[in-house]
PDB file of N, CA and C in Angstrom:
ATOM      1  N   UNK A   1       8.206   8.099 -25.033  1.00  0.00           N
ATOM      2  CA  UNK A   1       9.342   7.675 -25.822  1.00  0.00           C
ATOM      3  C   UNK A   1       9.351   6.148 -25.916  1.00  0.00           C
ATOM      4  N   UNK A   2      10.133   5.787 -26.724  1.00  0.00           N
ATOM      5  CA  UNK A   2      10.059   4.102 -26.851  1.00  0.00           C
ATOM      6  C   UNK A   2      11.439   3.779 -27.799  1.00  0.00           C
ATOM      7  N   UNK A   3      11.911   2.445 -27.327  1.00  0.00           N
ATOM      8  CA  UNK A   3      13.298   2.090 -28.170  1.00  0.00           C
ATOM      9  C   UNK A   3      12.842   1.234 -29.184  1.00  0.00           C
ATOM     10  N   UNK A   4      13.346   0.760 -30.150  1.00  0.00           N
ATOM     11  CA  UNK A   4      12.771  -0.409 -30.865  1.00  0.00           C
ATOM     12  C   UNK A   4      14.011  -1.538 -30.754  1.00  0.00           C
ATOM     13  N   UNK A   5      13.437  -2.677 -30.141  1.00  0.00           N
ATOM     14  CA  UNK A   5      14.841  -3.959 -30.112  1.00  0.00           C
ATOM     15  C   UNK A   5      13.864  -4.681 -30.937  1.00  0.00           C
ATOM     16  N   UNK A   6      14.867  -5.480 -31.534  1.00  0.00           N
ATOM     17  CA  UNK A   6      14.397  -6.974 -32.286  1.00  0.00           C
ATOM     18  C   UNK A   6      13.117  -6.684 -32.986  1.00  0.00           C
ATOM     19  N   UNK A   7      12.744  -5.416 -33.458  1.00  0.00           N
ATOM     20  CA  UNK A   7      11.380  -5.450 -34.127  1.00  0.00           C
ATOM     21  C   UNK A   7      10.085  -5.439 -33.240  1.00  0.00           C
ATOM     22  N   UNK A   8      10.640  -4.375 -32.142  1.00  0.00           N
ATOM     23  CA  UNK A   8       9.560  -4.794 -30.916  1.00  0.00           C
ATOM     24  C   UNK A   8       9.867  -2.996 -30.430  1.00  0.00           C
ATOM     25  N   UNK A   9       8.499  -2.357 -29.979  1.00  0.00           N
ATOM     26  CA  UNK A   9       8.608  -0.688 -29.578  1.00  0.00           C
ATOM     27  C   UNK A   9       8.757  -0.912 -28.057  1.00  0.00           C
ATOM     28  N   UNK A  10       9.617  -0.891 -27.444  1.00  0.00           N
ATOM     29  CA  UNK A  10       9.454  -0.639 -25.770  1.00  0.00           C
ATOM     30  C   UNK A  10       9.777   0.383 -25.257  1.00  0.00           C
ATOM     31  N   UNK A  11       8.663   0.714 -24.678  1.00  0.00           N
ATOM     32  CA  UNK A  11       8.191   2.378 -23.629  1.00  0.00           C
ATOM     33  C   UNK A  11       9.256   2.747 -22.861  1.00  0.00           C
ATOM     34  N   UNK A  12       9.221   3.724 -22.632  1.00  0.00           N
ATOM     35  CA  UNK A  12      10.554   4.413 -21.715  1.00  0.00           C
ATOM     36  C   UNK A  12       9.817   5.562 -21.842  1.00  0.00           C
ATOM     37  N   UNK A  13      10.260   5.969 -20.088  1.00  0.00           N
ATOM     38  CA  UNK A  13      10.242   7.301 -19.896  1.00  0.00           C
ATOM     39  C   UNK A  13      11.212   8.794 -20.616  1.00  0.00           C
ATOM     40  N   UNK A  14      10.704   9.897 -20.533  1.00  0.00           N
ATOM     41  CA  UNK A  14      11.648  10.990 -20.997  1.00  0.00           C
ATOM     42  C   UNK A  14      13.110  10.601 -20.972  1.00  0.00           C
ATOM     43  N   UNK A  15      13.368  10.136 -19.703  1.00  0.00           N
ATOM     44  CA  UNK A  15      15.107  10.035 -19.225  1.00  0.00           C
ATOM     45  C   UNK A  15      15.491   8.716 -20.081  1.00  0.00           C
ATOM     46  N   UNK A  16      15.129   8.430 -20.811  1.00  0.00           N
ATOM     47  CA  UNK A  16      14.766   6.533 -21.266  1.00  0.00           C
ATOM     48  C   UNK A  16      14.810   5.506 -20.421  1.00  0.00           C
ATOM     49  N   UNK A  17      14.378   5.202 -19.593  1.00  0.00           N
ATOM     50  CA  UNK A  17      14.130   4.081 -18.148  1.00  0.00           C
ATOM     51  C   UNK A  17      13.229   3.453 -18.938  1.00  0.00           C
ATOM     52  N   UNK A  18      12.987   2.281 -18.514  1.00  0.00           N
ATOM     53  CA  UNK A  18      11.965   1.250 -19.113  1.00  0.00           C
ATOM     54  C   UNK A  18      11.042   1.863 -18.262  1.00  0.00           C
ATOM     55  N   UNK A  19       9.737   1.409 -18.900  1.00  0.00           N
ATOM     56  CA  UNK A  19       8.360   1.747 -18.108  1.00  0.00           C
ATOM     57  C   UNK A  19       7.337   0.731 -17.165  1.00  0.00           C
ATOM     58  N   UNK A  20       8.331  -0.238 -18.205  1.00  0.00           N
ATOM     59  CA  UNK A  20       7.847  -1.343 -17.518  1.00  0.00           C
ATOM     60  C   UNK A  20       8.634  -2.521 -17.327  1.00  0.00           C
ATOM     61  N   UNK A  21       8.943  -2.963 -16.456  1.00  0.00           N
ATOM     62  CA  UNK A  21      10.316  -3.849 -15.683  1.00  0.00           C
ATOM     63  C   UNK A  21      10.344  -5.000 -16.763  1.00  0.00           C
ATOM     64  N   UNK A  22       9.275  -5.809 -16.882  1.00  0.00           N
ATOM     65  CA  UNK A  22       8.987  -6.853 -17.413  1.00  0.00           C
ATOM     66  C   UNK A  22       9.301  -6.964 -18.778  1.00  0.00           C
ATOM     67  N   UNK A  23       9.512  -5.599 -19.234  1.00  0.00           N
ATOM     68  CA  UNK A  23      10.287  -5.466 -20.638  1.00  0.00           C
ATOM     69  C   UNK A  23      11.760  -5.682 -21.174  1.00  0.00           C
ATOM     70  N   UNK A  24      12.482  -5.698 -19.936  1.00  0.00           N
ATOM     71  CA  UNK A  24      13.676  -6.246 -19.787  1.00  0.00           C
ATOM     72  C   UNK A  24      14.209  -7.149 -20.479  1.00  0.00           C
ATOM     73  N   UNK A  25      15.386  -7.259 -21.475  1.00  0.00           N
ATOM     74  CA  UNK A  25      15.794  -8.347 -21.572  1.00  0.00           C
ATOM     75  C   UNK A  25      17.415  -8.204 -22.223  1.00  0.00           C
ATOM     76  N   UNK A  26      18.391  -9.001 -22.408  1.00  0.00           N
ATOM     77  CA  UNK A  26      19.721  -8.678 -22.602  1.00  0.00           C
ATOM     78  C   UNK A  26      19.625  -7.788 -23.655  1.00  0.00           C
ATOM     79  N   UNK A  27      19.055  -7.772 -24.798  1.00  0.00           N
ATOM     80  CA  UNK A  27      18.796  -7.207 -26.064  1.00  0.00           C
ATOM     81  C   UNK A  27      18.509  -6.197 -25.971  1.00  0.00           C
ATOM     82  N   UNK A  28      17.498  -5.350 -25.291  1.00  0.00           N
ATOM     83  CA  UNK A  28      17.301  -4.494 -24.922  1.00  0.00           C
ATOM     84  C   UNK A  28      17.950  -4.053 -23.972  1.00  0.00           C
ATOM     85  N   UNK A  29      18.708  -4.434 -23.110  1.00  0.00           N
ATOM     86  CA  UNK A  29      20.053  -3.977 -22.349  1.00  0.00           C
ATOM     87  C   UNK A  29      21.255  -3.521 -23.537  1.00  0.00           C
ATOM     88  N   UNK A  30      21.143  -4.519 -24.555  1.00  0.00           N
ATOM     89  CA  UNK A  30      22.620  -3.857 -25.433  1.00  0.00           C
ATOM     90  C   UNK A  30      21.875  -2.920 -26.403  1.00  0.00           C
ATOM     91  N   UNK A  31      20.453  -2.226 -26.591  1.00  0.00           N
ATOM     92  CA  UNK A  31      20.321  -1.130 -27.112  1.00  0.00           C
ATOM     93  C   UNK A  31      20.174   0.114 -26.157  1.00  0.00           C
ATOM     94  N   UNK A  32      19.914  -0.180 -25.173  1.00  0.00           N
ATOM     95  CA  UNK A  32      20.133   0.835 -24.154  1.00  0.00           C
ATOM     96  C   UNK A  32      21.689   1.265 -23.707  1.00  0.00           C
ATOM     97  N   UNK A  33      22.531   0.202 -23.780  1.00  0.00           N
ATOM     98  CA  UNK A  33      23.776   0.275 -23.709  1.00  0.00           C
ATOM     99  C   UNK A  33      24.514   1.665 -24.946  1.00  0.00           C
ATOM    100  N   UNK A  34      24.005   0.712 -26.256  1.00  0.00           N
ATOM    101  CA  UNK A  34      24.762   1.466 -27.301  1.00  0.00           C
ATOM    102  C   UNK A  34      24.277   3.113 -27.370  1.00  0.00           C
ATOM    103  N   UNK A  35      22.824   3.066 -26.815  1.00  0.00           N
ATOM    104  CA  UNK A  35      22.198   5.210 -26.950  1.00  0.00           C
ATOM    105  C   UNK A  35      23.101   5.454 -25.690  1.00  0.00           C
ATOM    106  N   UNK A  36      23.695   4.940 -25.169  1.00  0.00           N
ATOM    107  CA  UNK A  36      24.640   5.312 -23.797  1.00  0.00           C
ATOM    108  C   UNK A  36      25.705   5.422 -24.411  1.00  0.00           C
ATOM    109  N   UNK A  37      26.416   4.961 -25.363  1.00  0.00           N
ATOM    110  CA  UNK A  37      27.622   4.959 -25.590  1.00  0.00           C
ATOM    111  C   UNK A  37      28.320   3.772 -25.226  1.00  0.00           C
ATOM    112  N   UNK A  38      27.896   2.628 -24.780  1.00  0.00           N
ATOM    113  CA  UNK A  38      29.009   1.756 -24.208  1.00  0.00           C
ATOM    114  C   UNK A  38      28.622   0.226 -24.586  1.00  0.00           C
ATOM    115  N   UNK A  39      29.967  -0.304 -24.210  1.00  0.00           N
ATOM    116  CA  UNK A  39      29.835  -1.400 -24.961  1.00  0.00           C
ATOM    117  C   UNK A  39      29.662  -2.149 -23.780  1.00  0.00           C
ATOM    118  N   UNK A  40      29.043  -3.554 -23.654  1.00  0.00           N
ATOM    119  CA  UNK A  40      28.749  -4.463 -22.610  1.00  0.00           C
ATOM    120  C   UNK A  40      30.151  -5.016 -22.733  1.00  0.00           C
ATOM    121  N   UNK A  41      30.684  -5.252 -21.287  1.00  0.00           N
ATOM    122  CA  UNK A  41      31.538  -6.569 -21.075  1.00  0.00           C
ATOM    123  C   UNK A  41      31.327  -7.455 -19.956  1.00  0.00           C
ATOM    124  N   UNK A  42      31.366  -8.657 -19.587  1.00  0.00           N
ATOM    125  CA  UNK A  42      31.672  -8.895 -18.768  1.00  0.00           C
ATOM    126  C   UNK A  42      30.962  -8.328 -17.186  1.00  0.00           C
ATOM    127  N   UNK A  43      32.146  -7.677 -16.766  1.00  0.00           N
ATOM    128  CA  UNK A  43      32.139  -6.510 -16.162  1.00  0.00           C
ATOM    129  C   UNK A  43      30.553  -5.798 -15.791  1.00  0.00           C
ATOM    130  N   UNK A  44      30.592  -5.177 -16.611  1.00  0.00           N
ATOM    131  CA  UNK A  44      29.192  -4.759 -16.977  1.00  0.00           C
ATOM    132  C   UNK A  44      27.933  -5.546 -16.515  1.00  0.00           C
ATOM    133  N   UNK A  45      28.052  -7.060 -17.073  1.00  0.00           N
ATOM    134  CA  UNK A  45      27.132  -7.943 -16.922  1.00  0.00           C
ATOM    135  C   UNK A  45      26.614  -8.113 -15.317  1.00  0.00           C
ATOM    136  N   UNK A  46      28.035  -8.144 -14.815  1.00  0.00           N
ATOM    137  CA  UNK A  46      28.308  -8.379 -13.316  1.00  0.00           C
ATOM    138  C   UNK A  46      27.697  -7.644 -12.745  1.00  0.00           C
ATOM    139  N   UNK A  47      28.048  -5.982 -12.876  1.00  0.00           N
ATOM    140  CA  UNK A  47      26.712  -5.204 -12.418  1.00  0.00           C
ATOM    141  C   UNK A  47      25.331  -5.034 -12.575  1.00  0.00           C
ATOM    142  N   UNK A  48      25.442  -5.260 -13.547  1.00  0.00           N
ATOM    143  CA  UNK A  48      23.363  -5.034 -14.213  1.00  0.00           C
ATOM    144  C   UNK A  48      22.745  -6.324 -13.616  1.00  0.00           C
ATOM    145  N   UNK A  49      23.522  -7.813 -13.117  1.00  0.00           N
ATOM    146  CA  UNK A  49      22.760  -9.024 -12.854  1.00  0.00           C
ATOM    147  C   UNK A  49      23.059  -8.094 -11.079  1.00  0.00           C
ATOM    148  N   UNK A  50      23.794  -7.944 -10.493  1.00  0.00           N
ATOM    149  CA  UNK A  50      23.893  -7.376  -9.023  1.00  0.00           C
ATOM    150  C   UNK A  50      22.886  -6.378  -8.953  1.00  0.00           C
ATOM    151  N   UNK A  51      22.526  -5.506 -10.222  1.00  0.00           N
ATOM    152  CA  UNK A  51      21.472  -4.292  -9.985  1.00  0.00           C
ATOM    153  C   UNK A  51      20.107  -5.108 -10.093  1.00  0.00           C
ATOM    154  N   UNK A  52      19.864  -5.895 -10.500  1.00  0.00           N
ATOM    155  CA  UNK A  52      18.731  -6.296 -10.659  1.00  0.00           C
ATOM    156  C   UNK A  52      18.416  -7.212  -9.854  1.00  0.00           C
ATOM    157  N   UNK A  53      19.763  -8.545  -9.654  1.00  0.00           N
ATOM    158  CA  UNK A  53      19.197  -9.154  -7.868  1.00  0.00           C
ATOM    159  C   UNK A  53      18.574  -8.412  -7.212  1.00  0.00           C
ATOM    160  N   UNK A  54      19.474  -7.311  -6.447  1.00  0.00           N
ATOM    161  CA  UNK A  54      19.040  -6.818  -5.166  1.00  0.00           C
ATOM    162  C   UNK A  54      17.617  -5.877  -5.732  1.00  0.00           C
ATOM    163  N   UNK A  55      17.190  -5.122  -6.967  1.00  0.00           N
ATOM    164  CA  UNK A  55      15.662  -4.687  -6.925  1.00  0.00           C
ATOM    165  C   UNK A  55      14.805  -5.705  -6.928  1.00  0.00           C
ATOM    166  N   UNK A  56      14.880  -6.970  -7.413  1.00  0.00           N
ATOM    167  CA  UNK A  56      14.219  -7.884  -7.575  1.00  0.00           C
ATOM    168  C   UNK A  56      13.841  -8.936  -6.945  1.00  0.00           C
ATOM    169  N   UNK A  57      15.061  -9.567  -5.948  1.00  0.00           N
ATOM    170  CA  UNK A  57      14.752 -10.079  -4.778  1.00  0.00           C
ATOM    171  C   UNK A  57      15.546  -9.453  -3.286  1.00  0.00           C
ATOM    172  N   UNK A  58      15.434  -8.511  -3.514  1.00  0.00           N
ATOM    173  CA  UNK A  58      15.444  -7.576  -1.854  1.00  0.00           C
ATOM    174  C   UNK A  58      14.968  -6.166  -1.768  1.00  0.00           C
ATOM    175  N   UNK A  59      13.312  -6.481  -2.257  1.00  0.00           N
ATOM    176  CA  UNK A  59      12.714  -5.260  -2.298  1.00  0.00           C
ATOM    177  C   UNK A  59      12.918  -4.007  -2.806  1.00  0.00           C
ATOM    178  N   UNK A  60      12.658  -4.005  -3.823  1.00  0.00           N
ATOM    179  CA  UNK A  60      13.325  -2.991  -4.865  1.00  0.00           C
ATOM    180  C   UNK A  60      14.385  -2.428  -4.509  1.00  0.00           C
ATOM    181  N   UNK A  61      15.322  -2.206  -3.812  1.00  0.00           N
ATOM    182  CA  UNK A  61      16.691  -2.257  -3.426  1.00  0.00           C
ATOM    183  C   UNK A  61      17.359  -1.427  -4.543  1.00  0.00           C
ATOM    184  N   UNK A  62      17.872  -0.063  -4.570  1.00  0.00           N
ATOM    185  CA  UNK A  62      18.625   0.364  -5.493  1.00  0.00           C
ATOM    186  C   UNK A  62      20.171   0.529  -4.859  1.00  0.00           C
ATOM    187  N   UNK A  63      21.367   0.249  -5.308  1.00  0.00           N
ATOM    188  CA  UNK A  63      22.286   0.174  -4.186  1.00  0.00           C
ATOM    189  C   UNK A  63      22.897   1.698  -4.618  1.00  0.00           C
ATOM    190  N   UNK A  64      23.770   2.245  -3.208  1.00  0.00           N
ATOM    191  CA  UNK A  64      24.481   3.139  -4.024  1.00  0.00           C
ATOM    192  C   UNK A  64      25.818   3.153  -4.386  1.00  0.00           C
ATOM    193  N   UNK A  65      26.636   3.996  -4.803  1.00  0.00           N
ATOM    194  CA  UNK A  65      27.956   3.503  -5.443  1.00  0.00           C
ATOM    195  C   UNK A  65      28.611   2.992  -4.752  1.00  0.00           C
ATOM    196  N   UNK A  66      29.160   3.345  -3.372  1.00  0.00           N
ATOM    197  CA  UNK A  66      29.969   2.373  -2.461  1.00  0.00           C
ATOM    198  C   UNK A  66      29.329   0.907  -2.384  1.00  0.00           C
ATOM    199  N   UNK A  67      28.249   0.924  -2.053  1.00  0.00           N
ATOM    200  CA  UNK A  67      27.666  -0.290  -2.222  1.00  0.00           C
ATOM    201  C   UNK A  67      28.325  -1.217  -3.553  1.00  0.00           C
ATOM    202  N   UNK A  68      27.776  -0.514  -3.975  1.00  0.00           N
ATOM    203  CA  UNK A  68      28.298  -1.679  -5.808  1.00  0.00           C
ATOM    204  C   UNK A  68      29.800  -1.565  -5.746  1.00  0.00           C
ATOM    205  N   UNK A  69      30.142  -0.778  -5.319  1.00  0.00           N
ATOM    206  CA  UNK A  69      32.109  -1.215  -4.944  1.00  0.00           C
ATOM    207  C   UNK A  69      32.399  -1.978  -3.924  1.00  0.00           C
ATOM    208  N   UNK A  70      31.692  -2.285  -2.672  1.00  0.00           N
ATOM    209  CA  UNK A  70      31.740  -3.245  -2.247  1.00  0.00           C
ATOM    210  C   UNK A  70      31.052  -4.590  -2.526  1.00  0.00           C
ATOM    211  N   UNK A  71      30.229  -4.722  -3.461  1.00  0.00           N
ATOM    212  CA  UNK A  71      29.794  -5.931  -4.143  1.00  0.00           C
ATOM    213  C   UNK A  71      30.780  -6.609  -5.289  1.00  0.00           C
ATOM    214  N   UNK A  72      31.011  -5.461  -6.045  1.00  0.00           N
ATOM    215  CA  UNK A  72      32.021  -6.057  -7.002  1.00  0.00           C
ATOM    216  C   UNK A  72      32.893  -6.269  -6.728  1.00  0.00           C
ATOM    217  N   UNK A  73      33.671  -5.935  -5.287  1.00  0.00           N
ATOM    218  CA  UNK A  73      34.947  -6.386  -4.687  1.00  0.00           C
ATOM    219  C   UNK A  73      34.955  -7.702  -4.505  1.00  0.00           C
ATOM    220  N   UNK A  74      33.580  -8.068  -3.880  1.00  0.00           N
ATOM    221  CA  UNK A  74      33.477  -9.474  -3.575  1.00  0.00           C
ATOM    222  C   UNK A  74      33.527 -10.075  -4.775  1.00  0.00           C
ATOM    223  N   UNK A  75      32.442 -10.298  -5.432  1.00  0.00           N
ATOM    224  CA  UNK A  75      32.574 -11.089  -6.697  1.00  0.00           C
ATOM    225  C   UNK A  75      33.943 -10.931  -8.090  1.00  0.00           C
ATOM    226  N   UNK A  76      34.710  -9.561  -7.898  1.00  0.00           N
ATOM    227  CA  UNK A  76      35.285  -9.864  -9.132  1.00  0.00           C
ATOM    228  C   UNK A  76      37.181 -10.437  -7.737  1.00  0.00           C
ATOM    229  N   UNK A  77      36.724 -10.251  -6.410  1.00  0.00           N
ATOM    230  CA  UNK A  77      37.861 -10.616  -5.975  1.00  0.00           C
ATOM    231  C   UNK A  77      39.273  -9.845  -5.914  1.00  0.00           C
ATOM    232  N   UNK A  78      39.028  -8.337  -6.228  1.00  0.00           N
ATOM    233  CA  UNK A  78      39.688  -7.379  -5.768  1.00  0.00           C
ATOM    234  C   UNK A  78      39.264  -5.832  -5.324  1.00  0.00           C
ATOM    235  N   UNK A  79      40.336  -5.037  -4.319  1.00  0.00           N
ATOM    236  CA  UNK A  79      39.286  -4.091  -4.176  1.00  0.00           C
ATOM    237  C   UNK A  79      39.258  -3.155  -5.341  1.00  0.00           C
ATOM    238  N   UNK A  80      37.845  -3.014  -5.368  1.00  0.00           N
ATOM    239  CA  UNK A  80      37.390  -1.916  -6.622  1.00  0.00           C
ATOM    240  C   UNK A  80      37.085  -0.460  -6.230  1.00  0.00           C
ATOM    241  N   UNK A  81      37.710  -0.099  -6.461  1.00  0.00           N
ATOM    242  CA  UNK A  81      37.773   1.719  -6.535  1.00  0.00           C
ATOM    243  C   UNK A  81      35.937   2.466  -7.060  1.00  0.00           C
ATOM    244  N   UNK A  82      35.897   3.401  -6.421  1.00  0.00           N
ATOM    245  CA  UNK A  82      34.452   4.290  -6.908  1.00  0.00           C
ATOM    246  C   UNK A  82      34.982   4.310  -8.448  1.00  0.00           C
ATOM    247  N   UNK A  83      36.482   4.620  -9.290  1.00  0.00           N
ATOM    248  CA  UNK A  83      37.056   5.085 -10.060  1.00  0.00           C
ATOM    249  C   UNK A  83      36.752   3.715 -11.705  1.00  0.00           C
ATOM    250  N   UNK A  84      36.610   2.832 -10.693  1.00  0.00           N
ATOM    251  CA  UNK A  84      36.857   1.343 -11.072  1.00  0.00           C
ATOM    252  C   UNK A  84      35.048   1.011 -12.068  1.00  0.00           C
ATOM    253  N   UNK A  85      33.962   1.427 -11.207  1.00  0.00           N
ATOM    254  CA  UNK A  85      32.505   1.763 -11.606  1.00  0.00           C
ATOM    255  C   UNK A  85      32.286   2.128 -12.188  1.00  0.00           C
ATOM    256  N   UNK A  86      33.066   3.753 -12.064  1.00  0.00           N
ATOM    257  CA  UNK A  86      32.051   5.050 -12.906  1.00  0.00           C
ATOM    258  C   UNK A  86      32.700   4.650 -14.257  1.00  0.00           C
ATOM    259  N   UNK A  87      34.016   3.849 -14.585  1.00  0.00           N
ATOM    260  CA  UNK A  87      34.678   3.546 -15.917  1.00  0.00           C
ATOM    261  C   UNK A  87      33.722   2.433 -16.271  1.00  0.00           C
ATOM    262  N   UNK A  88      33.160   1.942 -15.788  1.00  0.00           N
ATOM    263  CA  UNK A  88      31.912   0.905 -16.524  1.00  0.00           C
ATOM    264  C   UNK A  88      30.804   2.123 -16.945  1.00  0.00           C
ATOM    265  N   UNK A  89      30.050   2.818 -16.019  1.00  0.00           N
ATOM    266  CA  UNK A  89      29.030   3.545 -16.127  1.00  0.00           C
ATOM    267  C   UNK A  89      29.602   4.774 -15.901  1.00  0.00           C
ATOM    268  N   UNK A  90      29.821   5.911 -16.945  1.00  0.00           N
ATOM    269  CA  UNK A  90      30.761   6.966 -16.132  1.00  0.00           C
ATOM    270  C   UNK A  90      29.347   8.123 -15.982  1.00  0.00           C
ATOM    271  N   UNK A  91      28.079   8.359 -16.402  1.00  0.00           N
ATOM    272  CA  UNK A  91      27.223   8.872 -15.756  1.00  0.00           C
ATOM    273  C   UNK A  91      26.683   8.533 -14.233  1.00  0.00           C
ATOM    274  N   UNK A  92      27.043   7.840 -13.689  1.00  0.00           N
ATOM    275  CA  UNK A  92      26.555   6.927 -12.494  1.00  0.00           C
ATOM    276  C   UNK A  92      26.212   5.943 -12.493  1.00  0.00           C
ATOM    277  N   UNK A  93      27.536   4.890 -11.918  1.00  0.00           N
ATOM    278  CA  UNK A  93      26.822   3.143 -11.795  1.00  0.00           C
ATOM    279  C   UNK A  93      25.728   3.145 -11.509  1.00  0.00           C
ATOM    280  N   UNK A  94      25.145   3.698 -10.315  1.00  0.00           N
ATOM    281  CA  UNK A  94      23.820   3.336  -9.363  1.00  0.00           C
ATOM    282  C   UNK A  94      22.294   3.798 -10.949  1.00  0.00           C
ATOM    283  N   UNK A  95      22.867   4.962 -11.386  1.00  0.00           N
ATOM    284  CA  UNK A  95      21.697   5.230 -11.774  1.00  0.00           C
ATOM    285  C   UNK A  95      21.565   4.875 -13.571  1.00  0.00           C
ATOM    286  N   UNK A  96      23.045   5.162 -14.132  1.00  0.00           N
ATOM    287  CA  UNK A  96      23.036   4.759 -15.201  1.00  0.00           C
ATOM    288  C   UNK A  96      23.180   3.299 -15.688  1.00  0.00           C
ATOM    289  N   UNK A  97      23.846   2.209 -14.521  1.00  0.00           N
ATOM    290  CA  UNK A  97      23.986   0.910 -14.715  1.00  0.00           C
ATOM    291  C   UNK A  97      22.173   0.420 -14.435  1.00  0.00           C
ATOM    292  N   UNK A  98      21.463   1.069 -13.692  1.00  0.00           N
ATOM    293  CA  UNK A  98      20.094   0.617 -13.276  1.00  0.00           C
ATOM    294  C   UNK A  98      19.464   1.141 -14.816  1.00  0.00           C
ATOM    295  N   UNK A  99      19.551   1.958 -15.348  1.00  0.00           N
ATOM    296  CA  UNK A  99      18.762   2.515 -16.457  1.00  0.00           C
ATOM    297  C   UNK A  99      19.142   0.740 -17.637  1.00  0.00           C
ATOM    298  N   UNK A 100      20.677   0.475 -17.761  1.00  0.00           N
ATOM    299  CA  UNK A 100      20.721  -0.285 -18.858  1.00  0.00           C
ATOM    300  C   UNK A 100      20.587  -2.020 -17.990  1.00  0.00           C
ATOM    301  N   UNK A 101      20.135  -1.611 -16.865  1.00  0.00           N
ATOM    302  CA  UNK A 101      19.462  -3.503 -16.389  1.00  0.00           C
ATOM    303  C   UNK A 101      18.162  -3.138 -16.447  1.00  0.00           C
ATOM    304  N   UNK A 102      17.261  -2.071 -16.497  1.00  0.00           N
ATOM    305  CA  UNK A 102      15.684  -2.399 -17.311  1.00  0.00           C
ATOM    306  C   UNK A 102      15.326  -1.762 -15.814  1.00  0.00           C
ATOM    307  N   UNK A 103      16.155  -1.220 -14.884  1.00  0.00           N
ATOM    308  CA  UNK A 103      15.276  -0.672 -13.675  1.00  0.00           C
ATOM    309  C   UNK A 103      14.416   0.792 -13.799  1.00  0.00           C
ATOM    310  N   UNK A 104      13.849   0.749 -12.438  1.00  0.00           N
ATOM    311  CA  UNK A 104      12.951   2.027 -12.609  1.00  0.00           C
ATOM    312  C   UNK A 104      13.975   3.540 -12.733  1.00  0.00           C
ATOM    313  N   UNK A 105      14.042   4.397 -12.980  1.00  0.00           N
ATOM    314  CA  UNK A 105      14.335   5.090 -12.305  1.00  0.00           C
ATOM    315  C   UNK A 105      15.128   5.567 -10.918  1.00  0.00           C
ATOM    316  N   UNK A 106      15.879   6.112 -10.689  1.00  0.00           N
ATOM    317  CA  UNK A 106      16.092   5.846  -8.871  1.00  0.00           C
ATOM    318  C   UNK A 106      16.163   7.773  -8.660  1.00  0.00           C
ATOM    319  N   UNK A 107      15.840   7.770  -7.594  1.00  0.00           N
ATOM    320  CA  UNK A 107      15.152   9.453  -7.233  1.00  0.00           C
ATOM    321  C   UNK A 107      16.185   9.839  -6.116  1.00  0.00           C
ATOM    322  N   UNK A 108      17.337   8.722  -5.498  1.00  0.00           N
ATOM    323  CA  UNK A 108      17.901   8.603  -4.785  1.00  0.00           C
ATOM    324  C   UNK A 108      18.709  10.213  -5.586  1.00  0.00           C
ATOM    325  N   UNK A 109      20.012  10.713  -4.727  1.00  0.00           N
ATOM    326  CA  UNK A 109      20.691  11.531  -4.824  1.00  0.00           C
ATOM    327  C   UNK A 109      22.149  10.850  -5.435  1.00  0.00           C
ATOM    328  N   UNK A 110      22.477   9.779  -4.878  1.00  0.00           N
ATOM    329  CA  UNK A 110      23.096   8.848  -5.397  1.00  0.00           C
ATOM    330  C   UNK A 110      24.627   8.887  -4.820  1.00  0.00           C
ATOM    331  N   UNK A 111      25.883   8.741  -5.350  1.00  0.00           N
ATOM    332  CA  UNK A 111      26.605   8.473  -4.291  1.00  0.00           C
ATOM    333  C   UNK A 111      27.161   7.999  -3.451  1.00  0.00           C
ATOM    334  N   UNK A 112      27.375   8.596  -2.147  1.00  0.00           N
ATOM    335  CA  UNK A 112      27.566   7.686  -0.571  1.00  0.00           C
ATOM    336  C   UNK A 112      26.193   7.625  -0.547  1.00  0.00           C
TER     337      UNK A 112
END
């Protein structure tokens, strides 16, 4: 399978995951966004740059949902609810917010 951004074919697996990391880029985050249904805010941004720190510099690192509720607590400066996530990504922050920051796949179960 493959998306087309900006006049450019990029590979994705069946599930549409990028195939290749390095293909990444905001543009292709907001067409992966829109076959998802959702619109980028903010918000959003906050997670996909937190999903991609921690795969990128702390060893491919996929976090799971409590995790990213305790990250975004810190950075947005209140506590954030599991409820608070899945309304950004309502298929799964961990796996659907990783699909629209350009990550692999995650095989994790997901969750706690």
């Amino acid at each position: 399978m493959a998306i087309d951004v900006d006049g450019v074919s990029i590979e994705t697996n069946d599930n549409g995951y990028l195939v290749n990391l390095d293909d990444w880029s905001e543009s292709v985050s907001h067409a992966i966004a829109a076959a998802e249904g959702i619109e980028l805010t903010e918000r959003h941004w906050d997670l996909i740059n937190y999903l991609r720190s921690e795969y990128i510099d702390n060893r491919e690192n996929q976090p799971n949902t409590r995790t990213i509720c305790k990250a975004m607590s810190d950075a947005w400066g209140e506590k954030v609810a599991q409820s608070d996530v899945y309304a950004l990504f309502p298929l799964d922050p961990s796996k659907q917010g990783g699909k629209v920051a350009g990550l692999p796949e995650s095989r994790r179960k997901g969750g706690y």
